[in-house]
C-alpha atoms as a PDB file:
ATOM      1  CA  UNK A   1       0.000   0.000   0.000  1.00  0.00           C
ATOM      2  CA  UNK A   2       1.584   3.580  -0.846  1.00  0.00           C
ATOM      3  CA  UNK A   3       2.082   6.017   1.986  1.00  0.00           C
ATOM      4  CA  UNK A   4      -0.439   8.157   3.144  1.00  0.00           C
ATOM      5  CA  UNK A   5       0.138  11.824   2.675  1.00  0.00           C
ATOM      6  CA  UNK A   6      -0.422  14.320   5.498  1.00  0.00           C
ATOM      7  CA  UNK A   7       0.598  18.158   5.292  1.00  0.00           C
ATOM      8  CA  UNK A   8       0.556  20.212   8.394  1.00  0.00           C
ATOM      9  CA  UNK A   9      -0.212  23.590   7.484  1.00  0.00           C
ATOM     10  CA  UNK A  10       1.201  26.105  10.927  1.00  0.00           C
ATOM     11  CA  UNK A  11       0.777  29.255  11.222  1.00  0.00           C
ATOM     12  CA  UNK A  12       2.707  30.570  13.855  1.00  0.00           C
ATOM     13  CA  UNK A  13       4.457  33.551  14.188  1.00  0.00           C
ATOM     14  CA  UNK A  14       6.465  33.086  17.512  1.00  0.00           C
ATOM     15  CA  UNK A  15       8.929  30.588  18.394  1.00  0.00           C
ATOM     16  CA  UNK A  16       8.439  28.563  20.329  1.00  0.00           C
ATOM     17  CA  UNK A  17       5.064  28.449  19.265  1.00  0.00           C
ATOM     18  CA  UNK A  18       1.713  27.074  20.726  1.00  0.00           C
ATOM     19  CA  UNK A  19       0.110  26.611  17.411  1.00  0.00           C
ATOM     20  CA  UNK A  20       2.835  24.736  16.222  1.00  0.00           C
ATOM     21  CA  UNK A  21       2.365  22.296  18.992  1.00  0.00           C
ATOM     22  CA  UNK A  22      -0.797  22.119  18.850  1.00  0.00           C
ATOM     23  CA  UNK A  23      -0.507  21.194  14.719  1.00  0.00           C
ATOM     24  CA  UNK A  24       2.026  18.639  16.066  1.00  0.00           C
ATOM     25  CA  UNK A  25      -0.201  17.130  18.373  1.00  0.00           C
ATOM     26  CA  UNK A  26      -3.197  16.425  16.131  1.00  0.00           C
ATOM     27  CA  UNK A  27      -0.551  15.168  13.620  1.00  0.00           C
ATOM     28  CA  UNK A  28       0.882  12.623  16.060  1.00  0.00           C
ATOM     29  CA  UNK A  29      -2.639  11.440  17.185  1.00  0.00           C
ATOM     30  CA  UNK A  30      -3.778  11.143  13.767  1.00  0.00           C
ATOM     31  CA  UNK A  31      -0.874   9.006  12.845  1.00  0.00           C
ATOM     32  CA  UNK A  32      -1.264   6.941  15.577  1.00  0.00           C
ATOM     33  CA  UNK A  33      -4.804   6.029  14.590  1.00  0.00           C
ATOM     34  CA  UNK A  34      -4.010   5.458  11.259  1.00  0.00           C
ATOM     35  CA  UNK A  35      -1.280   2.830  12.397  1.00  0.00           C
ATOM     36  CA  UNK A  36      -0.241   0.461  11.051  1.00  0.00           C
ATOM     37  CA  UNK A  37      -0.624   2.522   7.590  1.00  0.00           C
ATOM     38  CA  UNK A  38       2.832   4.154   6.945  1.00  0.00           C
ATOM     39  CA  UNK A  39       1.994   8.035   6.824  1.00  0.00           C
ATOM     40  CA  UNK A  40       4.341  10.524   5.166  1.00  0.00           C
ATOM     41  CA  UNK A  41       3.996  14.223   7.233  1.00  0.00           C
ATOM     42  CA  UNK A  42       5.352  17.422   5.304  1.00  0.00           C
ATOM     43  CA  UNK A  43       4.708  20.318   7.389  1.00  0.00           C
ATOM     44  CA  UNK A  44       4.263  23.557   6.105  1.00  0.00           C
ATOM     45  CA  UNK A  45       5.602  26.448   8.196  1.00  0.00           C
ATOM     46  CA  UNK A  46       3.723  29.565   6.998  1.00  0.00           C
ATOM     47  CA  UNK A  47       6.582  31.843   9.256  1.00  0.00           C
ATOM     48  CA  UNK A  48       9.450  30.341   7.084  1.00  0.00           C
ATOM     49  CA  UNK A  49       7.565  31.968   4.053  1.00  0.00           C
ATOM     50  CA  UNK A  50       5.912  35.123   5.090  1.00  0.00           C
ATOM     51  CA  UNK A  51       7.965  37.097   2.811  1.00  0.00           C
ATOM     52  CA  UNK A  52       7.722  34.850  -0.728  1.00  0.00           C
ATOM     53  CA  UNK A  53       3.906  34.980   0.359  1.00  0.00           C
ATOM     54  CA  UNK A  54       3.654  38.642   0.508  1.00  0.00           C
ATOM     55  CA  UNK A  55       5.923  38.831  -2.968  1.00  0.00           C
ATOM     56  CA  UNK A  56       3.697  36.020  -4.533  1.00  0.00           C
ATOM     57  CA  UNK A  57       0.943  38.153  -3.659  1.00  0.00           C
ATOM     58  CA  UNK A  58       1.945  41.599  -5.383  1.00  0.00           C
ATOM     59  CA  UNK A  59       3.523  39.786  -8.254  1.00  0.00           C
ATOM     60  CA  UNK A  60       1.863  36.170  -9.280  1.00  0.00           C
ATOM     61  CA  UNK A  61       4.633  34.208  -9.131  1.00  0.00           C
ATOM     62  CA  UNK A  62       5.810  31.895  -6.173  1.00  0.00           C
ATOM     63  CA  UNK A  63       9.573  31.376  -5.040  1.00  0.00           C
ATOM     64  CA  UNK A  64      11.026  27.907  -5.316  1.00  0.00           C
ATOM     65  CA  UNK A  65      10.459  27.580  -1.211  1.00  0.00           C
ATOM     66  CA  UNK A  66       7.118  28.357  -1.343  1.00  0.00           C
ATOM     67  CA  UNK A  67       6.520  26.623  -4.524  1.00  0.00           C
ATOM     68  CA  UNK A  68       7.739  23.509  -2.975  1.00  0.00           C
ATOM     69  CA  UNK A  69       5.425  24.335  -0.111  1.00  0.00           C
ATOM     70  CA  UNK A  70       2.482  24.784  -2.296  1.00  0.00           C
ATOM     71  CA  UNK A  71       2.995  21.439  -3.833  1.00  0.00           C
ATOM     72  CA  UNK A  72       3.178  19.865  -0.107  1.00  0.00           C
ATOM     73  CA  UNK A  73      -0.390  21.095   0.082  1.00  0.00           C
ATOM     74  CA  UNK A  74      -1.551  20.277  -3.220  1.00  0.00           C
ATOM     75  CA  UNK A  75       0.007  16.924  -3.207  1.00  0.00           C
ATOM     76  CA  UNK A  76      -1.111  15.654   0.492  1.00  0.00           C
ATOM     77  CA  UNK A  77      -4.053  13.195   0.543  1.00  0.00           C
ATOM     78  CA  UNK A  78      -5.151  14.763   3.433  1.00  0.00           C
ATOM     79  CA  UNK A  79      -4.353  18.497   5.751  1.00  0.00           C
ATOM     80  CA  UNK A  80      -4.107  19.385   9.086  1.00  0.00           C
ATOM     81  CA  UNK A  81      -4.252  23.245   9.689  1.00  0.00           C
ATOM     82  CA  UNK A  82      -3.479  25.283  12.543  1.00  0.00           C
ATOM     83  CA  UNK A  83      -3.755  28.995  12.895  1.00  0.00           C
ATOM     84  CA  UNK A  84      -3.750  31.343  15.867  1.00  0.00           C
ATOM     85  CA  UNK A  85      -6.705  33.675  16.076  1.00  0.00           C
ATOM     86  CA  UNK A  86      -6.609  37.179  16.030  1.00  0.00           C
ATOM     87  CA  UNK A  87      -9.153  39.726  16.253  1.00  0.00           C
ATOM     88  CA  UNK A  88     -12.253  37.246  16.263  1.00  0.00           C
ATOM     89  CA  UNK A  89     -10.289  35.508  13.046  1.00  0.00           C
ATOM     90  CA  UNK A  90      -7.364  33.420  11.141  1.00  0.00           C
ATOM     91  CA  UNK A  91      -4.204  35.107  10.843  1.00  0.00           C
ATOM     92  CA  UNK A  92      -3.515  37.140   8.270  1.00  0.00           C
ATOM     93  CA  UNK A  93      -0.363  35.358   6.985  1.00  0.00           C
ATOM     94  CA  UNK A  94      -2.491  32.131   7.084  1.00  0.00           C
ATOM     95  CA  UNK A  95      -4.956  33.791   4.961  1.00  0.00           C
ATOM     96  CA  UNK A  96      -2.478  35.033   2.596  1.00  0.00           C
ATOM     97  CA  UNK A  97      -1.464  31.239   2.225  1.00  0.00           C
ATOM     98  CA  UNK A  98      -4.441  30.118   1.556  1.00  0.00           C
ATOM     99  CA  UNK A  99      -4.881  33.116  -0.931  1.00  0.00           C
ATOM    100  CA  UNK A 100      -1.966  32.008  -3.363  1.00  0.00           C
ATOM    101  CA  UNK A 101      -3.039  28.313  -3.513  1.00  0.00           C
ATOM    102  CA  UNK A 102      -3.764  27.647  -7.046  1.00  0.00           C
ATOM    103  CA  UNK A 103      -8.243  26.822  -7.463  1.00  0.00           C
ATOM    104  CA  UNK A 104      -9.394  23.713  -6.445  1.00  0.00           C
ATOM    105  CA  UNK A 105      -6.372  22.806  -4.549  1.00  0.00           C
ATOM    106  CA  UNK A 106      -7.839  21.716  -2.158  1.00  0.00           C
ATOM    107  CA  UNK A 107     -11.299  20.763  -3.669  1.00  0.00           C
ATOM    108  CA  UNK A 108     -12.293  16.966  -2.350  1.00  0.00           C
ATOM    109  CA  UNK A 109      -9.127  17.127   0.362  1.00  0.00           C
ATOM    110  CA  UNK A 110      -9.865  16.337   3.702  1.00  0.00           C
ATOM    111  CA  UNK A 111      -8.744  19.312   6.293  1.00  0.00           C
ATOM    112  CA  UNK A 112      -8.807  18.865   9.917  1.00  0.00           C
ATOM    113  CA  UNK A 113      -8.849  22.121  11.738  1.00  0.00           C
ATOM    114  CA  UNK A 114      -7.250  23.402  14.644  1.00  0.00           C
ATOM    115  CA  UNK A 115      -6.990  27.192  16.176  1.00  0.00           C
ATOM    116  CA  UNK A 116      -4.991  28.447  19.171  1.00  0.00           C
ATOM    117  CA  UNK A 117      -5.828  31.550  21.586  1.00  0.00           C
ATOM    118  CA  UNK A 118      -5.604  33.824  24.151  1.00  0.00           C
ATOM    119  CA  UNK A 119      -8.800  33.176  25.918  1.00  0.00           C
ATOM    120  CA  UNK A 120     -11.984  30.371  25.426  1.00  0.00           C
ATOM    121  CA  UNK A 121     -14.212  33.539  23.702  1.00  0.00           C
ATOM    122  CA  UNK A 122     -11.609  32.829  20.408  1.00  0.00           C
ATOM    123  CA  UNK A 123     -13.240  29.314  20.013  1.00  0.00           C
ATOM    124  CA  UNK A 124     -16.163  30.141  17.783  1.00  0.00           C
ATOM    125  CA  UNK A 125     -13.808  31.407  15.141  1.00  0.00           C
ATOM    126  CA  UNK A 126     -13.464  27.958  14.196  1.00  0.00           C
ATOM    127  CA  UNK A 127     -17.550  27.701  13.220  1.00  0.00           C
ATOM    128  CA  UNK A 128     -17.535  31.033  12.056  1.00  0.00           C
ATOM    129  CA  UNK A 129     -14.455  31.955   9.956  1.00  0.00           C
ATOM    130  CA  UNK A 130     -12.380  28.271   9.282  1.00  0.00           C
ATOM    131  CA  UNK A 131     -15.259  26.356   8.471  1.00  0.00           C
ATOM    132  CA  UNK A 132     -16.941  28.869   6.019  1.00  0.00           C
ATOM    133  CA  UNK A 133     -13.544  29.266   4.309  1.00  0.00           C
ATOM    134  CA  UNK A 134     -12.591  25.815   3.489  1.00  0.00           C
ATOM    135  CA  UNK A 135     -16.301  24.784   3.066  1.00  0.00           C
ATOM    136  CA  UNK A 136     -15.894  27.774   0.185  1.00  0.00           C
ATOM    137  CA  UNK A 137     -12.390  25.900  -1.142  1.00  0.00           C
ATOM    138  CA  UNK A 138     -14.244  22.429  -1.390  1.00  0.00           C
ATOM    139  CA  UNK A 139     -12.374  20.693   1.159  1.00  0.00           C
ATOM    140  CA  UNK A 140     -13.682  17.761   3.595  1.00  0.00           C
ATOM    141  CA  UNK A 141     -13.901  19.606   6.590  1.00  0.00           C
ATOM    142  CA  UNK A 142     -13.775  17.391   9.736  1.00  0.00           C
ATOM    143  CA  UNK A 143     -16.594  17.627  11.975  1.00  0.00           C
ATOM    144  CA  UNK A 144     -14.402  17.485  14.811  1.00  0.00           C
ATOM    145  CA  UNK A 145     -12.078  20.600  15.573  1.00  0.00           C
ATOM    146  CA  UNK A 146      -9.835  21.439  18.206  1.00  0.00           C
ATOM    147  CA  UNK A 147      -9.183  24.892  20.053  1.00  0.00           C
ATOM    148  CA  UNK A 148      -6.426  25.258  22.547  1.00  0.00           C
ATOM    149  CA  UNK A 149      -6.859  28.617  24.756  1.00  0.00           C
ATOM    150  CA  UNK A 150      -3.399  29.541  26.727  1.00  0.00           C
ATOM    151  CA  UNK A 151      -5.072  28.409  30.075  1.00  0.00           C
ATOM    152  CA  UNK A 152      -5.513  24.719  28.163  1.00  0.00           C
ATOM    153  CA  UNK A 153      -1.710  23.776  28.263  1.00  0.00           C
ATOM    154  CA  UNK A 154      -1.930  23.951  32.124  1.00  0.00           C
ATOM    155  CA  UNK A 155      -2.517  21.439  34.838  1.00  0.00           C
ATOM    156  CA  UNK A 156      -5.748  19.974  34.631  1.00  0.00           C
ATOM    157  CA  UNK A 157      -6.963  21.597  31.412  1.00  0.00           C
ATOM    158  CA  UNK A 158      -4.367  20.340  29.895  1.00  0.00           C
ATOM    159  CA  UNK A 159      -5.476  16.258  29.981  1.00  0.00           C
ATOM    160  CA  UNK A 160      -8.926  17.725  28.939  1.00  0.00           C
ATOM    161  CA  UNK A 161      -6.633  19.247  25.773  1.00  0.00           C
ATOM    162  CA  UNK A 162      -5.027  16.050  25.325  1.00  0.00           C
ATOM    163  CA  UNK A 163      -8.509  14.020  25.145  1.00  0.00           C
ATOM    164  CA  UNK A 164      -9.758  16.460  22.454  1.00  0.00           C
ATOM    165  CA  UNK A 165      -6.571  16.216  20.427  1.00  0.00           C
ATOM    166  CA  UNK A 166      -6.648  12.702  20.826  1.00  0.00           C
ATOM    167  CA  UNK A 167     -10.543  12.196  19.609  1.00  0.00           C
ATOM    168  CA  UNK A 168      -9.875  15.046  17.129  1.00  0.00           C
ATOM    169  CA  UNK A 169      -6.934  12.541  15.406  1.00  0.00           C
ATOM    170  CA  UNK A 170      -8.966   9.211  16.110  1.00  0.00           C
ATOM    171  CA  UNK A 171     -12.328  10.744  14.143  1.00  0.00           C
ATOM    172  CA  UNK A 172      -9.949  12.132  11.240  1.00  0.00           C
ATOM    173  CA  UNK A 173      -7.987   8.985  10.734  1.00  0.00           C
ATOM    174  CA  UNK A 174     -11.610   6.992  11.019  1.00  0.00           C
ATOM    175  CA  UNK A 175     -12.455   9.746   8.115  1.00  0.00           C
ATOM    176  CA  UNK A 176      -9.904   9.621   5.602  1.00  0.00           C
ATOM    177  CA  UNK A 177      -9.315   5.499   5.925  1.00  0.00           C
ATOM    178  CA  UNK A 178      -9.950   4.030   3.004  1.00  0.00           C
ATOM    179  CA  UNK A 179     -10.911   7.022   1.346  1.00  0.00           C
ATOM    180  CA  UNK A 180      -8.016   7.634  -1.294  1.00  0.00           C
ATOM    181  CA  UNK A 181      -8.475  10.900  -3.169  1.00  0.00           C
ATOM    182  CA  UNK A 182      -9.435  11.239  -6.688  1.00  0.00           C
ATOM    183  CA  UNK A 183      -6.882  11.359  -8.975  1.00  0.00           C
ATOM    184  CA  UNK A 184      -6.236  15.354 -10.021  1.00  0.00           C
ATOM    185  CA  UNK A 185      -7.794  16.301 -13.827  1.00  0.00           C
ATOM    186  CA  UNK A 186      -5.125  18.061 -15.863  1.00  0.00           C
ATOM    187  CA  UNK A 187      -7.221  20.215 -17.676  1.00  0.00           C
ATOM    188  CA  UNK A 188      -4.584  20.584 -20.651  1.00  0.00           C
ATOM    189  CA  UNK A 189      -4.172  16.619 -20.697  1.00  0.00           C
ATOM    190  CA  UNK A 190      -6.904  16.362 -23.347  1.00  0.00           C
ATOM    191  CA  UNK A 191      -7.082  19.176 -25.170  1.00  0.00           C
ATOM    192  CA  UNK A 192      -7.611  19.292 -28.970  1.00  0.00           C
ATOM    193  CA  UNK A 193      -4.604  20.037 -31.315  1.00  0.00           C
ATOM    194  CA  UNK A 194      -4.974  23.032 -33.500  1.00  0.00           C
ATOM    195  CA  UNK A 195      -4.127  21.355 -36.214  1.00  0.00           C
ATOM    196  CA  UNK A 196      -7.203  18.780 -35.606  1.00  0.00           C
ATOM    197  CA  UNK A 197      -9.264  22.544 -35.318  1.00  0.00           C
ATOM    198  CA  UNK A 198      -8.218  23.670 -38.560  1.00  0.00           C
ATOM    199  CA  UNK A 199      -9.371  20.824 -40.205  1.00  0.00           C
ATOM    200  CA  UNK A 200     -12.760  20.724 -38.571  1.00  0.00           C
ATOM    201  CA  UNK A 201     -13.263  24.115 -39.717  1.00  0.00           C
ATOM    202  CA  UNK A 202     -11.651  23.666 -43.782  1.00  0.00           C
ATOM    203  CA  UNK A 203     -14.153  20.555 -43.508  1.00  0.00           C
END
């Protein structure tokens, strides 16, 4: 059986950084559940490539880092995203990612979401702005999402943290198991010669 593709998708600005772990965390429990299925993880550090993305934006054209990055995500059978929320929202360099993907990238993809915080009253940013976004992209959004608040990586709250990473991983694996994604449609694969056009229109 060939690997199964995973790209993490952080988007982190600090270092270290909480979103990172918590991208790291769902990875690791999602691999876990999809054990004993080898699982190839390329993660995608939006930070490493803040400044091709802000270039790729004013110009069109993507460096060979984030190019390579881009194909991560394109390629991946399945994504795990994680994105610190600011003002009610995703990031704004996460956004900008997501911005330069080429359409329909990830159209049909499975996408398990994550989201990290300040405070609990973040959370609903993961209803109201991630879902409607990759809903809008065409992705397989995973009904279960996790949100870690600062006070969740401390002493108690932080088993609760690890149960919901742990079900988040266990109901993602459980959804993209067996489910191999559609092969990609070139849309220039089959496309008529102009020669062949010519002669349909001399005929």
């Amino acid at each position: 059986m060939n690997p199964f593709h995973i790209a993490v998708v952080t988007a982190g600005v600090t270092q270290p950084s909480s979103t990172r772990l918590l991208a790291d965390r769902l990875t690791d429990a999602t691999v876990r559940a999809l054990a004993p299925r080898q699982v190839v993880v390329e993660v995608v550090d939006v930070r490493d490539v803040a400044h091709d993305l802000t270039n790729n934006v004013l110009t069109g054209f993507a460096s060979p880092d984030l190019q390579v990055r881009l194909d991560a995500i394109a390629e991946a059978d399945a994504v795990i995203v994680a994105t610190p929320v600011y003002a009610a929202s995703y990031s704004g360099l996460f956004k900008m990612l997501v911005d330069v993907l080429p359409k329909d990238t990830l159209r049909d993809t499975p996408v398990l979401l994550g989201a990290t915080g300040g405070t609990a009253r973040h959370s609903l940013a993961i209803d109201h702005a991630l879902r409607p976004l990759f809903a809008h992209l065409g992705a397989l959004v995973a009904p279960v999402a996790v949100f870690a608040a600062s006070e969740d990586w401390g002493s108690v709250e932080a088993g609760r943290l690890g149960e919901r990473i742990e079900r988040a991983g266990t109901a993602f694996a459980a959804l993209v198991s067996g489910s191999p994604r559609a092969a990609r449609v070139d849309p220039f694969a089959d496309v008529t010669p102009f020669e062949a056009m010519l002669t349909d229109v001399r005929g």
